[in-house]
Every structure is written in structure tokens, then in C-alpha cells.
Protein backbone atom coordinates (compact mmCIF):
# COMPACT_ATOMS: atom_id res chain seq x y z
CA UNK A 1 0.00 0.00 0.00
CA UNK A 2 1.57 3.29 -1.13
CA UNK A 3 0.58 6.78 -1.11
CA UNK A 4 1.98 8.52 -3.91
CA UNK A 5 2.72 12.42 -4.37
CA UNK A 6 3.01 14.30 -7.38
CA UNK A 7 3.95 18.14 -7.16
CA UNK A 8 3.49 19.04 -10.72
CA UNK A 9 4.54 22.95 -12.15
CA UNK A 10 1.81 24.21 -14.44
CA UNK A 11 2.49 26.63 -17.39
CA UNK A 12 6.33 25.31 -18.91
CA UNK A 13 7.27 27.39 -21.65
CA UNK A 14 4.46 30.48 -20.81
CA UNK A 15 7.56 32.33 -20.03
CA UNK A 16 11.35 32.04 -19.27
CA UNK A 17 10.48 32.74 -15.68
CA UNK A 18 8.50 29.74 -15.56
CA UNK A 19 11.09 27.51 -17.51
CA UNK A 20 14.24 28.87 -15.04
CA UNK A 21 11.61 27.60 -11.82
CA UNK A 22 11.23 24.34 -13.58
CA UNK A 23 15.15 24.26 -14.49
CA UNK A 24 15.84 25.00 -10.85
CA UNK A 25 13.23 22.82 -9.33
CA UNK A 26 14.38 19.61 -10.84
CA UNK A 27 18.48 20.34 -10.31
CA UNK A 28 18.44 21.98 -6.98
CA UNK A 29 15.18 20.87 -5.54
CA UNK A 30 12.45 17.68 -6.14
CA UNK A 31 10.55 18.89 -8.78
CA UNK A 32 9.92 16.08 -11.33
CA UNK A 33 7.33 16.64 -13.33
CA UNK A 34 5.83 19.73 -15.48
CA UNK A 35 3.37 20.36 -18.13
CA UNK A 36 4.04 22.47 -21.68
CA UNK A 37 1.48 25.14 -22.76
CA UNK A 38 1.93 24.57 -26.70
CA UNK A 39 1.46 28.48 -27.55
CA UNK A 40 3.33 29.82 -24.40
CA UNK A 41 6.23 32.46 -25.49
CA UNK A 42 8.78 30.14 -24.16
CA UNK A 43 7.50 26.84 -25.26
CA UNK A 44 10.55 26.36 -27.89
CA UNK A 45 12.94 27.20 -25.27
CA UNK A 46 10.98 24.42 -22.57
CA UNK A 47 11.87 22.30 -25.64
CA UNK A 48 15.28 22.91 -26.64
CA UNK A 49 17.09 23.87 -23.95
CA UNK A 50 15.03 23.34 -21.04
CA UNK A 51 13.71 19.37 -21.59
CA UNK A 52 17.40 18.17 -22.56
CA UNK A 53 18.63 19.44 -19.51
CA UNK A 54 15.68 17.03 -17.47
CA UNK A 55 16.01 13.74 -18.52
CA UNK A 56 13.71 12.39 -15.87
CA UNK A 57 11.17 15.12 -15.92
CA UNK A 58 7.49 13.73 -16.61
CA UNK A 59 5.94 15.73 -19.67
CA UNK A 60 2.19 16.87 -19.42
CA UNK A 61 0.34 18.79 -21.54
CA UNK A 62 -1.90 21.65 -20.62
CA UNK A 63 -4.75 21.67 -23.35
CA UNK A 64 -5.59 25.35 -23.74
CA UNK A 65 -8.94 27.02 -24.95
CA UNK A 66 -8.99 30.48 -23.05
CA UNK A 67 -5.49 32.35 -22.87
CA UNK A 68 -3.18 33.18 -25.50
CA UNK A 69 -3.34 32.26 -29.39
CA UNK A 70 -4.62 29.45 -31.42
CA UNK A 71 -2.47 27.03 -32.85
CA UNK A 72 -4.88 26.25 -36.00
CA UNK A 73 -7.00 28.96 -37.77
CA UNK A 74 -10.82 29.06 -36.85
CA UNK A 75 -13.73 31.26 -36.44
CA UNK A 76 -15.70 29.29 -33.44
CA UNK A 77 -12.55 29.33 -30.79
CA UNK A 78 -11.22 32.65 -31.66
CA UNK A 79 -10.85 36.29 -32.10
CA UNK A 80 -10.32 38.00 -35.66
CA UNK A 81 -6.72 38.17 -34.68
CA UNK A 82 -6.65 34.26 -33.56
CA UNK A 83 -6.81 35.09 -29.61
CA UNK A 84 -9.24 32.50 -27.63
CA UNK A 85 -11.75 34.67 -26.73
CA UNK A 86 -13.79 32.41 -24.32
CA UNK A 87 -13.93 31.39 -20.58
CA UNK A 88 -15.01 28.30 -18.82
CA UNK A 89 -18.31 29.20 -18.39
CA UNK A 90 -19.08 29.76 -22.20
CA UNK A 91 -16.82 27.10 -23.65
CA UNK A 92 -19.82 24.38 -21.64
CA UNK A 93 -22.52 26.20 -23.58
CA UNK A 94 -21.05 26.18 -26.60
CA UNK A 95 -19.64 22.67 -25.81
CA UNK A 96 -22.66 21.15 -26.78
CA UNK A 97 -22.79 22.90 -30.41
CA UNK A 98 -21.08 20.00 -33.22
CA UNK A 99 -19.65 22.54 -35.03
CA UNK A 100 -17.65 23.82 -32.11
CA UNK A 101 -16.59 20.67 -30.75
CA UNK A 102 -15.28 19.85 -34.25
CA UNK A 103 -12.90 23.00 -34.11
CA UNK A 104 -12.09 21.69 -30.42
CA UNK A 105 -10.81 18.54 -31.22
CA UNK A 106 -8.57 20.27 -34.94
CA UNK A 107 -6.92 22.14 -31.84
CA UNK A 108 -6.27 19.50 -29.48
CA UNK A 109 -4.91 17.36 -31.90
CA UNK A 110 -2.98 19.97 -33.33
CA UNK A 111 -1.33 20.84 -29.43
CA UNK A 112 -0.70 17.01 -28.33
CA UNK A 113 0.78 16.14 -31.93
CA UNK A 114 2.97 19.80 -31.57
CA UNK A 115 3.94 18.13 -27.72
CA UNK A 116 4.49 14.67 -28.74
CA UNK A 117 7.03 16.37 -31.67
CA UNK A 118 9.26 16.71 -28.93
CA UNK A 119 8.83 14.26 -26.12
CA UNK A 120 6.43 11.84 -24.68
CA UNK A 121 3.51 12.97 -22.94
CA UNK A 122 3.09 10.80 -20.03
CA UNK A 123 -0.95 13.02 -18.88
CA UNK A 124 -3.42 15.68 -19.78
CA UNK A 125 -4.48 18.76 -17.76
CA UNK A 126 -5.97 21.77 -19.01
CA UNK A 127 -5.62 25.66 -18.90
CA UNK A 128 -8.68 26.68 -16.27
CA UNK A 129 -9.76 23.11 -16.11
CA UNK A 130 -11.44 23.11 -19.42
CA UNK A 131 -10.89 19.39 -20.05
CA UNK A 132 -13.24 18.81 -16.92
CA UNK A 133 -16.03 20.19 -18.91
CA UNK A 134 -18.56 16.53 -19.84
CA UNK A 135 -18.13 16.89 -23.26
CA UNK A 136 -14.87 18.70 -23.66
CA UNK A 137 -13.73 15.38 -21.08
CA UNK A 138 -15.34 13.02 -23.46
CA UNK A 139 -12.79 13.99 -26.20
CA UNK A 140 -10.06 14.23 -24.12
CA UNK A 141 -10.58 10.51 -22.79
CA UNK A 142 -10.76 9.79 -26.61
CA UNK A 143 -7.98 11.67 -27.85
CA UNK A 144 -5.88 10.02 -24.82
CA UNK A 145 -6.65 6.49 -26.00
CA UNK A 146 -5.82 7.42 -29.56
CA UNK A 147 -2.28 8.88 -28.80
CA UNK A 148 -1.68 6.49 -25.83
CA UNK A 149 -1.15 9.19 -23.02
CA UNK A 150 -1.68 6.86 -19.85
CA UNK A 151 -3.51 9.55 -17.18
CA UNK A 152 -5.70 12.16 -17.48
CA UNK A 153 -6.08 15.02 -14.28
CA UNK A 154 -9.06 14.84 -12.23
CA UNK A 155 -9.21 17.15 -9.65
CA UNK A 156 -11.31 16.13 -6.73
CA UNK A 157 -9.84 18.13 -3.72
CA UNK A 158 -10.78 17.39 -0.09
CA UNK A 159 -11.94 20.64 1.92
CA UNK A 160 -9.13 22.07 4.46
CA UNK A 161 -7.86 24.94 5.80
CA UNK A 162 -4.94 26.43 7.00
CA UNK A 163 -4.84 28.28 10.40
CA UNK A 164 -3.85 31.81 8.34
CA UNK A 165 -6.72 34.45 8.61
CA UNK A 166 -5.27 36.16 6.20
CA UNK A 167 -5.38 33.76 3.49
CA UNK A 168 -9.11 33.94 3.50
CA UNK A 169 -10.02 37.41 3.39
CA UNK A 170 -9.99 38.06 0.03
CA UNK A 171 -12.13 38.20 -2.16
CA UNK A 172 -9.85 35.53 -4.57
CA UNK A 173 -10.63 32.82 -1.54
CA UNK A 174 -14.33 32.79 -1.93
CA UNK A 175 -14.15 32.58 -5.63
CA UNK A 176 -11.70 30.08 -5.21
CA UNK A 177 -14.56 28.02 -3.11
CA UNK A 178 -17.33 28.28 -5.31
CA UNK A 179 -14.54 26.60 -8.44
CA UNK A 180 -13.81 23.95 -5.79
CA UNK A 181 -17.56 22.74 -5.44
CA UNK A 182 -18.09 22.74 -9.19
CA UNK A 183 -14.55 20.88 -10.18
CA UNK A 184 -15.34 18.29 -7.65
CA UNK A 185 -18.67 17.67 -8.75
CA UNK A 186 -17.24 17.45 -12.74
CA UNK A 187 -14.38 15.19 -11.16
CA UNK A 188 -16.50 12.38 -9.46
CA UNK A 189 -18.77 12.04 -13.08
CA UNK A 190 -15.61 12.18 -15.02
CA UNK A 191 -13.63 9.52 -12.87
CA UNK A 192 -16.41 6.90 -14.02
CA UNK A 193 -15.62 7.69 -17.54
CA UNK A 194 -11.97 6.95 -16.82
CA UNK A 195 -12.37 4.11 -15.26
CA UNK A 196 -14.44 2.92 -18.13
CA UNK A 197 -11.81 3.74 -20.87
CA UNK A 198 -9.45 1.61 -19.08
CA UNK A 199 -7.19 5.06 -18.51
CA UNK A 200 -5.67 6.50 -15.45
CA UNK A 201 -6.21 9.21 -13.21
CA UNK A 202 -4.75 10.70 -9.46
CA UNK A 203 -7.39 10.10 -6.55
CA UNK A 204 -6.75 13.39 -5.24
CA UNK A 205 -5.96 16.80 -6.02
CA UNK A 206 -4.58 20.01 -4.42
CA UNK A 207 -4.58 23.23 -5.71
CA UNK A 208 -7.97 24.72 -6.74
CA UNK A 209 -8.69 26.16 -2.87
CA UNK A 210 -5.60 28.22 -2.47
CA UNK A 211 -5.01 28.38 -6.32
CA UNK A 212 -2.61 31.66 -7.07
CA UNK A 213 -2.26 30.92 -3.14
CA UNK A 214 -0.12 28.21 -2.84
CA UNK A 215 2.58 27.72 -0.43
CA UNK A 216 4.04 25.41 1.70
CA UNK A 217 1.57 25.51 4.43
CA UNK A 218 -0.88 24.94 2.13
CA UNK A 219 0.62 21.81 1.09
CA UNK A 220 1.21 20.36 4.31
CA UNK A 221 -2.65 20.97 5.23
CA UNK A 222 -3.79 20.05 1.91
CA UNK A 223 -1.84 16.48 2.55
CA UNK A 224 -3.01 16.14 6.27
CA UNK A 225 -6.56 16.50 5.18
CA UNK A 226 -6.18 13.28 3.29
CA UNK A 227 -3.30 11.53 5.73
CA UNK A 228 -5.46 8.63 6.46
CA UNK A 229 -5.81 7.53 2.91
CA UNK A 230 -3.99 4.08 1.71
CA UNK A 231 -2.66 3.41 -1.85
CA UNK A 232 -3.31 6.85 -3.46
CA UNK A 233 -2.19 8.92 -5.87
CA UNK A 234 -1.69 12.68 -5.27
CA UNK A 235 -1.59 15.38 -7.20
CA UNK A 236 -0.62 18.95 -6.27
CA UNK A 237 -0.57 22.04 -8.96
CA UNK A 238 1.48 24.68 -8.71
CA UNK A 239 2.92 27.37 -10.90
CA UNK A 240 6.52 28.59 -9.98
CA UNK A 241 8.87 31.05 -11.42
CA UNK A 242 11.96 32.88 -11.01
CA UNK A 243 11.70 36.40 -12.05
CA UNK A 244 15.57 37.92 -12.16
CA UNK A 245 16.26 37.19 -8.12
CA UNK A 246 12.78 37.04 -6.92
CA UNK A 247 11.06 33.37 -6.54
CA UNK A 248 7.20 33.56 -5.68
CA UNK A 249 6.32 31.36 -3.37
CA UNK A 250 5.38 28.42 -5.12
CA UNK A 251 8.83 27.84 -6.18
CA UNK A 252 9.73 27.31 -2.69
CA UNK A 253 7.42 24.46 -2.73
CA UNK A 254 9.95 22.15 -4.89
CA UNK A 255 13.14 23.47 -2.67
CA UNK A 256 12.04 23.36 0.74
CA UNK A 257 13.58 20.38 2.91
CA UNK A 258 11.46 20.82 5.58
CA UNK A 259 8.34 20.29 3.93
CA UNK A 260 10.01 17.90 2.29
CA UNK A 261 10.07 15.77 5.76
CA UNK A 262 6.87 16.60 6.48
CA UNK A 263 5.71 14.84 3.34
CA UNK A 264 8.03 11.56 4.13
CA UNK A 265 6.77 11.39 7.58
CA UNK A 266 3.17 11.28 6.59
CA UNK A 267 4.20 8.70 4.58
CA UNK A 268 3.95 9.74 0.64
CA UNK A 269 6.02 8.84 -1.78
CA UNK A 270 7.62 11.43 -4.24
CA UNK A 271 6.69 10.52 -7.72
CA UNK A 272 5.62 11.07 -11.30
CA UNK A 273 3.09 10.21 -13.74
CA UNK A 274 6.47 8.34 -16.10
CA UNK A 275 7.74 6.37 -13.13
CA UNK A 276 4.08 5.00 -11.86
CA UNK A 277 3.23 4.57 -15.54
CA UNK A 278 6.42 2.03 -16.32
């Protein structure tokens, strides 16, 4: 019975700040495993000069409808000047249009074939947790089983807190809450569908509580609310980056020894999605 922890950084190649973290993170700290945004400004350098430096880092990618530019020309995802111009909210309504769902999947294919270009993808997340949306999931379960990509992100998170007053009054925190109840409800349906496509998936997830809020506190309480759990898989989201000298706090996630303790004593296992998947 094992209890397995993956801290994965979000956004590789969205900027060179975000590539240095990862850089860092894996030689100087215990980050192993990342995902690549496909139309991120620094996505060539992840690429070239970052992933030949990580041998053992575990490639995700981060399917992306909402920020940043199209990879493939269409009218139904984007603006005139090929920006995605929607948010979570209206990609599920017009999720259920044919037509739209067709352009969806031209994308998606487009970014995983881009990704798989230059290394294996061992899972899928999304940008906003679009791929959690029924039908949006539904082609990303298919698209999965087509390109053989082993685990897809759920992101059923347990309710905690931490004892910092301050972290909760804001008004980020309650938005934060009201995400939480509807990703965990879109989880629990879209765990059955994994389970049916004989795919793979974590049990748990932290990030979407404290997301942009993520420390190592958080952590810790994240992973105590969920101590008592046997053979599990974990995973935690977080988006570092090194910006000249300054490193926001998530960075310190993948360097810090004492949490790093605190996760060994409550008995999880540093991982990634290549090493469980072998």
C-alpha cells in the first residue's frame, strides 16, 4: 500500500520565468514533473534547452482554450486576430454545439501532436480546467486512448484549511470556493468515464482552494486532510517562477527540505506520472 505524491509545475514554456523555476526545481530541488502550454512564449525554449537538460522530468500537456493564441485557424474558438476569446463558463454552452466541438478537437490534436514532436507525454491537464467540462472530457478521454497518453487530471480536492486568517479574506478565496464545489462535482462524473476507458487518473488533487495561493503551508494541510488515505495517488498544482532574483512562493514548494520531511513522515512517496506509468 503506497501513497503517492506528485507536485506538478503548471504553465512550462508560458515564459522564461516559468522555464528557469522548472530548471531550478528539478536540479536543486524535487521537482519532477511539469506540463508544456503549446502556444506559451517560451514553449521552444521548454523544448530545446530546457527538456534536454531534465532527462527524468514527466511531460504533461496543458490543453488550452482560453489564454493566449490558437495554434490552427478558426472562427468558433477565436478572435479576428486568432486570440481564444472564451472562458469556462461559455466554452460548456457552446460545448454542446457540433460545429464547435469539431474546431475543439482540430486544436487538441494539433497541441498534443505539436507536444508529442518533442517528447512523450506521459498526462493531460488543461488551462482553467477546461478538459473537466462533460463533453470537452469526453474527447479528451478519446484523444488520450488514440495517442496512448496513460492519465488524465481529475481534480477532486478534499476541503481544508490552514490556520492563516489572512489567506481567506480576500475576495480571490471565496471565488476560489465556489470553483472547488463545481470541479469536484465534474471530477466524481468524469472519474467513471476513466475508469471505463481503461485510462488512469490521481485520486486526489490540491490546488484549486488556495489556487494563485499556494505555499508550503498549504501543502502540508492540503496532505493532512487526506493523511489517512492508503494506496493513493496525489496530485498537487502549482505554478513557480523565477523572475531575475525574486522566486514567488510556489517555487519554494519544490526546494524546501522541511516540507520535504513533512511529506516523508506522513508517509507519501515522491513521484511522477512516467515512473508510476512504467
Amino acid at each position: 500500500m503506497t501513497k503517492q505524491l506528485i507536485i506538478n509545475a503548471d504553465n512550462f514554456g508560458i515564459s522564461k520565468e516559468s522555464n528557469r523555476a522548472i530548471l531550478d526545481g528539478y536540479n536543486n530541488g524535487y521537482l519532477t514533473s511539469a506540463s508544456l502550454r503549446t502556444n506559451g512564449k517560451a514553449f521552444a525554449a521548454a523544448t530545446e534547452e530546457i527538456l534536454p537538460e531534465c532527462p527524468n522530468l514527466s511531460i504533461g500537456i496543458q490543453l488550452n482554450l482560453t489564454q493566449g493564441c490558437a495554434l490552427t485557424k478558426n472562427n468558433l474558438l477565436t478572435d479576428k486576430k486568432n486570440k481564444f476569446n472564451s472562458g469556462f463558463f461559455s466554452i460548456r454552452l457552446k460545448s454542446y454545439r457540433k460545429e464547435y466541438m469539431d474546431e475543439v478537437e482540430k486544436e487538441f490534436r494539433c497541441q498534443i501532436e505539436t507536444v508529442l514532436s518533442h517528447t512523450k507525454i506521459d498526462n493531460i491537464s488543461s488551462v482553467n480546467n477546461i478538459h473537466l467540462i462533460p463533453n470537452i472530457f469526453n474527447l479528451v478521454v478519446k484523444l488520450a486512448q488514440e495517442y496512448n497518453i496513460p492519465y488524465v487530471r481529475t481534480q477532486f480536492e478534499e476541503l481544508y484549511f490552514i490556520p492563516k486568517l489572512l489567506k481567506h479574506l480576500n475576495l480571490r478565496y471565496p471565488i476560489n470556493l465556489i470553483g472547488l464545489f463545481i470541479i469536484n462535482h465534474l471530477s466524481n462524473k468524469d472519474k467513471k468515464l476513466i475508469q471505463s476507458a481503461n485510462l488512469k487518473t490521481n485520486d486526489y488533487f490540491i490546488g484549486s482552494a488556495y489556487r494563485n495561493m499556494m505555499d508550503c503551508e498549504t501543502v502540508e494541510s492540503g496532505l493532512e486532510a487526506i493523511d489517512n488515505e492508503k494506496d493513493c495517488i496525489v496530485e498537487i498544482s502549482i505554478n513557480p517562477y523565477i523572475n531575475r532574483n525574486r522566486k514567488n512562493n510556489e517555487f519554494k514548494i519544490t526546494q524546501d527540505m522541511k516540507l520535504k520531511d513533512s511529506i516523508e513522515r506522513m508517509g507519501f512517496e515522491l513521484t511522477n506520472y512516467k515512473r508510476i506509468g512504467q
